[in-house]
Protein backbone atom coordinates (compact mmCIF):
# COMPACT_ATOMS: atom_id res chain seq x y z
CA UNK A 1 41.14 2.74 -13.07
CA UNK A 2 37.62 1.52 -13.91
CA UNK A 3 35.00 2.50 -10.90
CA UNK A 4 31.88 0.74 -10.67
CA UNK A 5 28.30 2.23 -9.30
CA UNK A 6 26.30 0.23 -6.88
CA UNK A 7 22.94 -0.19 -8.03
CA UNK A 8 19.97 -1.06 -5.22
CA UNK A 9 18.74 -4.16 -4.77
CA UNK A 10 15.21 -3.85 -5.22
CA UNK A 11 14.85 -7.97 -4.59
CA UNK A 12 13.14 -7.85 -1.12
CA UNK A 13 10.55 -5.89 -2.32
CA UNK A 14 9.39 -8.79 -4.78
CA UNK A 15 10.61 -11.97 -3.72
CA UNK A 16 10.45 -14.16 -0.66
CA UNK A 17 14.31 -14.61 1.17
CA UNK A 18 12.96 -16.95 3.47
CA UNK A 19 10.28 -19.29 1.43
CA UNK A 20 9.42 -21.36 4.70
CA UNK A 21 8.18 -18.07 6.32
CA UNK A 22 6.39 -16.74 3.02
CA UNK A 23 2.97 -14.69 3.88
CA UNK A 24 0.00 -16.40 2.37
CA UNK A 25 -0.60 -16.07 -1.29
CA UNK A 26 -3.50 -12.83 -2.39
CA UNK A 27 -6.00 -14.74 -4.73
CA UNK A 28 -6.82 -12.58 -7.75
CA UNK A 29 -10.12 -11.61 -6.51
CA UNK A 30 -9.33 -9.90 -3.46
CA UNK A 31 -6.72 -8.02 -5.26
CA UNK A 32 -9.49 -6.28 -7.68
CA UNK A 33 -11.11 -5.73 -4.35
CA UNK A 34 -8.27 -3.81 -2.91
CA UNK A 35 -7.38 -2.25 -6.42
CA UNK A 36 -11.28 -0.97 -6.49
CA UNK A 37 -11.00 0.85 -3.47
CA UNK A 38 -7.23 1.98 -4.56
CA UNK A 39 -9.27 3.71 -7.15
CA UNK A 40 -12.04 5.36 -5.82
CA UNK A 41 -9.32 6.68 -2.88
CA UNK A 42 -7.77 8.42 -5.87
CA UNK A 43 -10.72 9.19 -7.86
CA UNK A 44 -12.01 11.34 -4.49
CA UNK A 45 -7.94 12.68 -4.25
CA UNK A 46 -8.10 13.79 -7.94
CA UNK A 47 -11.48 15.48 -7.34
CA UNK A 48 -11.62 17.09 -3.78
CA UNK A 49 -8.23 16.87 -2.34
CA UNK A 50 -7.00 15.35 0.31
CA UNK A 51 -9.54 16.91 2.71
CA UNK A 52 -12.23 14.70 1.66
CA UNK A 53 -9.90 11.16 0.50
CA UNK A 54 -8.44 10.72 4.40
CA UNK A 55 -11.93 10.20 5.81
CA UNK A 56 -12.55 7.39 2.88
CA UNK A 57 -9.74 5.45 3.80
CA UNK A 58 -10.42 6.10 7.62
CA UNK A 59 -14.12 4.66 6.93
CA UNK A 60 -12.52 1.37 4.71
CA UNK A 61 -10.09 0.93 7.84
CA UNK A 62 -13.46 0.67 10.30
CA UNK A 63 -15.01 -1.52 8.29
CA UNK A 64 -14.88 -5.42 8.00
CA UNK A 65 -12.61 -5.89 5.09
CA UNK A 66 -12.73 -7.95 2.20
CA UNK A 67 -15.66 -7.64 -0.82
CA UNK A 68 -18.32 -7.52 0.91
CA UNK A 69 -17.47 -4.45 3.12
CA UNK A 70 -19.98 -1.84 3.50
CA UNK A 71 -17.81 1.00 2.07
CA UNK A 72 -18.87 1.42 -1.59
CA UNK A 73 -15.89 0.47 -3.57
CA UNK A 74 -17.55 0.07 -6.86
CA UNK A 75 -17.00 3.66 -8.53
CA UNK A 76 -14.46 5.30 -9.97
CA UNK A 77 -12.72 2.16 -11.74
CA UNK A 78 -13.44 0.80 -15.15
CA UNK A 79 -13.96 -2.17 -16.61
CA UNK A 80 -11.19 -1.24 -19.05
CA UNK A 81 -8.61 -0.52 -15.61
CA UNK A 82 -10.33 -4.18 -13.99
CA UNK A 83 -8.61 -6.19 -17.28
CA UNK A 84 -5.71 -4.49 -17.54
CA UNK A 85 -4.97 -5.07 -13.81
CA UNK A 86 -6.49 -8.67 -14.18
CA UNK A 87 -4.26 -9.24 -16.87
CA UNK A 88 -0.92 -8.05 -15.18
CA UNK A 89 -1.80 -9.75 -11.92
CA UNK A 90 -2.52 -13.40 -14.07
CA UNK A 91 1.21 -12.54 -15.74
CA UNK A 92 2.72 -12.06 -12.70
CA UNK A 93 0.86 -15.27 -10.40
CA UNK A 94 2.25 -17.14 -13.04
CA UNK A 95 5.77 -16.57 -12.50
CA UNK A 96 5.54 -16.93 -9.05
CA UNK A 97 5.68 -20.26 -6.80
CA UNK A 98 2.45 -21.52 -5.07
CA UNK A 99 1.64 -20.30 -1.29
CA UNK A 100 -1.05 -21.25 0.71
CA UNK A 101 -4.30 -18.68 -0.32
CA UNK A 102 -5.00 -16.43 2.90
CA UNK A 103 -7.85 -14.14 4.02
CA UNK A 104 -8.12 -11.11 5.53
CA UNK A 105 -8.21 -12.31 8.73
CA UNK A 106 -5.45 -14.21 8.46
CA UNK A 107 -3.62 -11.16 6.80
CA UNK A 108 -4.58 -9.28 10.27
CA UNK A 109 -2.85 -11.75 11.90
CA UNK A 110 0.49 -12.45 10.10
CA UNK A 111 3.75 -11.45 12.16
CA UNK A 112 5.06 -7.89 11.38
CA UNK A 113 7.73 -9.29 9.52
CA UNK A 114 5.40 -11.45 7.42
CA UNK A 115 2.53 -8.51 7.12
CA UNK A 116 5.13 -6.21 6.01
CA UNK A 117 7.14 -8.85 3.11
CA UNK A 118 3.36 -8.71 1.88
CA UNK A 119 2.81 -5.35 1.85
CA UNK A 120 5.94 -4.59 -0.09
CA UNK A 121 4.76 -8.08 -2.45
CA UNK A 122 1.66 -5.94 -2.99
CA UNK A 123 3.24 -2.58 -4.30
CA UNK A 124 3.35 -3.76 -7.58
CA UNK A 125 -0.18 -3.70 -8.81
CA UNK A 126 -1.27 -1.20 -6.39
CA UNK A 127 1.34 1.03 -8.63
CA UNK A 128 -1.02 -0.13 -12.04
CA UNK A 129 -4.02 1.71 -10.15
CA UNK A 130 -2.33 4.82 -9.67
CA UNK A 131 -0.43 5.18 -12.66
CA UNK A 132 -3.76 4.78 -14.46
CA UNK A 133 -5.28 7.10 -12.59
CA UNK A 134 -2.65 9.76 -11.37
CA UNK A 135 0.37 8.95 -13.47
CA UNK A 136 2.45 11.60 -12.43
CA UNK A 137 1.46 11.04 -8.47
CA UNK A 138 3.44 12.75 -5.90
CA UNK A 139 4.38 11.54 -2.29
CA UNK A 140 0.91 11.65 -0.98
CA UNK A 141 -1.76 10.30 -3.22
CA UNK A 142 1.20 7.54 -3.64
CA UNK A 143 0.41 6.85 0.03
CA UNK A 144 -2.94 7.23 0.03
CA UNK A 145 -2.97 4.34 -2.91
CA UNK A 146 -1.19 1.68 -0.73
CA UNK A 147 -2.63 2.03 2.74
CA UNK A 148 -6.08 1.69 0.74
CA UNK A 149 -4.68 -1.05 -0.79
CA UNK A 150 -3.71 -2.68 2.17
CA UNK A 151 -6.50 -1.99 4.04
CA UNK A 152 -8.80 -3.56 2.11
CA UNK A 153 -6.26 -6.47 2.14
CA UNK A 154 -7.25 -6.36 6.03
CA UNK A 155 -3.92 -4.95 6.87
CA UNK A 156 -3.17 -2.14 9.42
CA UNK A 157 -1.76 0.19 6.97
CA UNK A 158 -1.40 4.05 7.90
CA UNK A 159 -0.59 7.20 5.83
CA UNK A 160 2.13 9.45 7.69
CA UNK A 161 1.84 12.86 7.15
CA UNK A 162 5.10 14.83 8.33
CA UNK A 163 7.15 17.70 8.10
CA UNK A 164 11.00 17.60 7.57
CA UNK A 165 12.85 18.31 10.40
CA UNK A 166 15.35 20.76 8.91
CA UNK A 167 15.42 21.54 5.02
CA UNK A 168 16.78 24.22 2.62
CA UNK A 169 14.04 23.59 -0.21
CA UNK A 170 10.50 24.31 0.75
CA UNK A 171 8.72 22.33 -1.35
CA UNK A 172 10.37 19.53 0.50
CA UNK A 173 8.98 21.33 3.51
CA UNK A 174 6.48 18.36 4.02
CA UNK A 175 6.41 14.66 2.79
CA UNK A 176 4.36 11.41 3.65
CA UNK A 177 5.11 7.89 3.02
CA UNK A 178 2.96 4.50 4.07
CA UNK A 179 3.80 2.51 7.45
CA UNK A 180 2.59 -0.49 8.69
CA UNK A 181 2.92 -1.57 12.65
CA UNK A 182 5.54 1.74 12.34
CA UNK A 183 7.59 -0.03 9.69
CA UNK A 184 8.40 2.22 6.61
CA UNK A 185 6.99 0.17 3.26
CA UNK A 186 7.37 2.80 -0.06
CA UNK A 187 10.21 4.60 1.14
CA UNK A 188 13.66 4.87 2.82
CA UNK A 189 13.12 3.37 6.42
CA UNK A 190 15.30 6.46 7.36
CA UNK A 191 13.11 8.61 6.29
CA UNK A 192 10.93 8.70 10.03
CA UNK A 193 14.30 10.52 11.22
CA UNK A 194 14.06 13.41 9.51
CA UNK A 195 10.73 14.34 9.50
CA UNK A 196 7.92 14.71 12.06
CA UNK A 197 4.59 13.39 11.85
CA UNK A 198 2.21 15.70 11.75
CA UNK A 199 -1.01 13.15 10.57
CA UNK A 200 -1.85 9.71 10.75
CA UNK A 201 -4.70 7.99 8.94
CA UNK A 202 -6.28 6.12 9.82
CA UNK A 203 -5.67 7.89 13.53
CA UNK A 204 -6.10 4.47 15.56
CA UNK A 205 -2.45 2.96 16.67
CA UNK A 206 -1.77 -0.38 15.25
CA UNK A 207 -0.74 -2.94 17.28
CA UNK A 208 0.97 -6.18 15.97
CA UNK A 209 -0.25 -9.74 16.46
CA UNK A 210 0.56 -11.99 19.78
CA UNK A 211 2.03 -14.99 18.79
């Protein structure tokens, strides 16, 4: 008798289900943006620990996003990491269908369900960043890279902190993963039940859109 083993579908993370409710389309610029301060989040991660790369990404989060933010973005990425990025990004915009180009205010504003189809849209070359910078990353500077990312996107993106709830390994004492408006968006969406929160950055509470 010949078994078969379910793979995951690993679709909705990169492709729209519902075209007519697609979130706007990231022009190429804004990504380097967000890919910039991706970077220097790490670079300060790789260097001083987490200690000192929370209150980075807490500053980004207060500031007005986009390229022309206060919070110096410009270190800690080279120009060889820009083209390489550049490059994958123009490969990828190619092979996907057209979307009307958003800002980051209207990125603040997209329904949850929109905001967080983005996010996961996004994942992809906020992974380039860290795997050129931390290429064996763990849980945390993993989360650290996409709530930058999406913070300097203008979304509300936080880093969760937590500690398991009950576990027989104690490495696996403590874990963190990246939500956005309290939705789970690099890891299992079960994963909030078995852990506690113990830190959120950026500390503010996120609350969606009206509409």
């Amino acid at each position: 008798m010949m078994t078969t083993t379910a793979t995951p579908d690993w679709d909705f993370f990169l492709s729209d289900l519902d075209p007519a409710s697609s979130p706007p389309h990231v022009p190429l610029r804004r990504r380097l943006y967000a890919a910039a301060c991706t970077a220097r989040a790490l670079w300060i991660f790789r260097t001083h620990g987490w200690a000192r790369a929370h209150p980075y990404l807490q500053q980004l989060a207060a500031q007005p996003a986009g390229p022309n933010s206060r919070v110096n973005s410009s270190h800690g990425i080279g120009q060889r990491l820009r083209q390489h990025i550049t490059a994958a990004l123009q490969a990828r915009r190619q092979q996907s269908t057209t979307r009307p180009h958003g800002n980051a205010n209207s990125y603040a504003t997209l329904p949850p369900d929109q905001a967080v189809r983005l996010a996961r849209q996004e994942i992809f070359p906020c992974q380039l960043v860290t795997r050129a910078l931390i290429p064996n990353a763990l849980c945390l500077p993993r989360s650290l890279a996409l709530a930058t990312y999406l913070t300097a996107l203008g979304l509300p993106a936080q880093v969760i902190v937590a500690r398991g709830l009950t576990t027989a390994v104690p490495r696996n004492t403590f874990h963190s993963w990246t939500e956005l408006y309290g939705i789970v968006v690099n890891d299992n969406p079960d994963v909030q039940l078995g852990y506690t929160a113990l830190q959120r950055v950026p500390s503010n509470k996120t609350v969606p859109p009206s509409h």
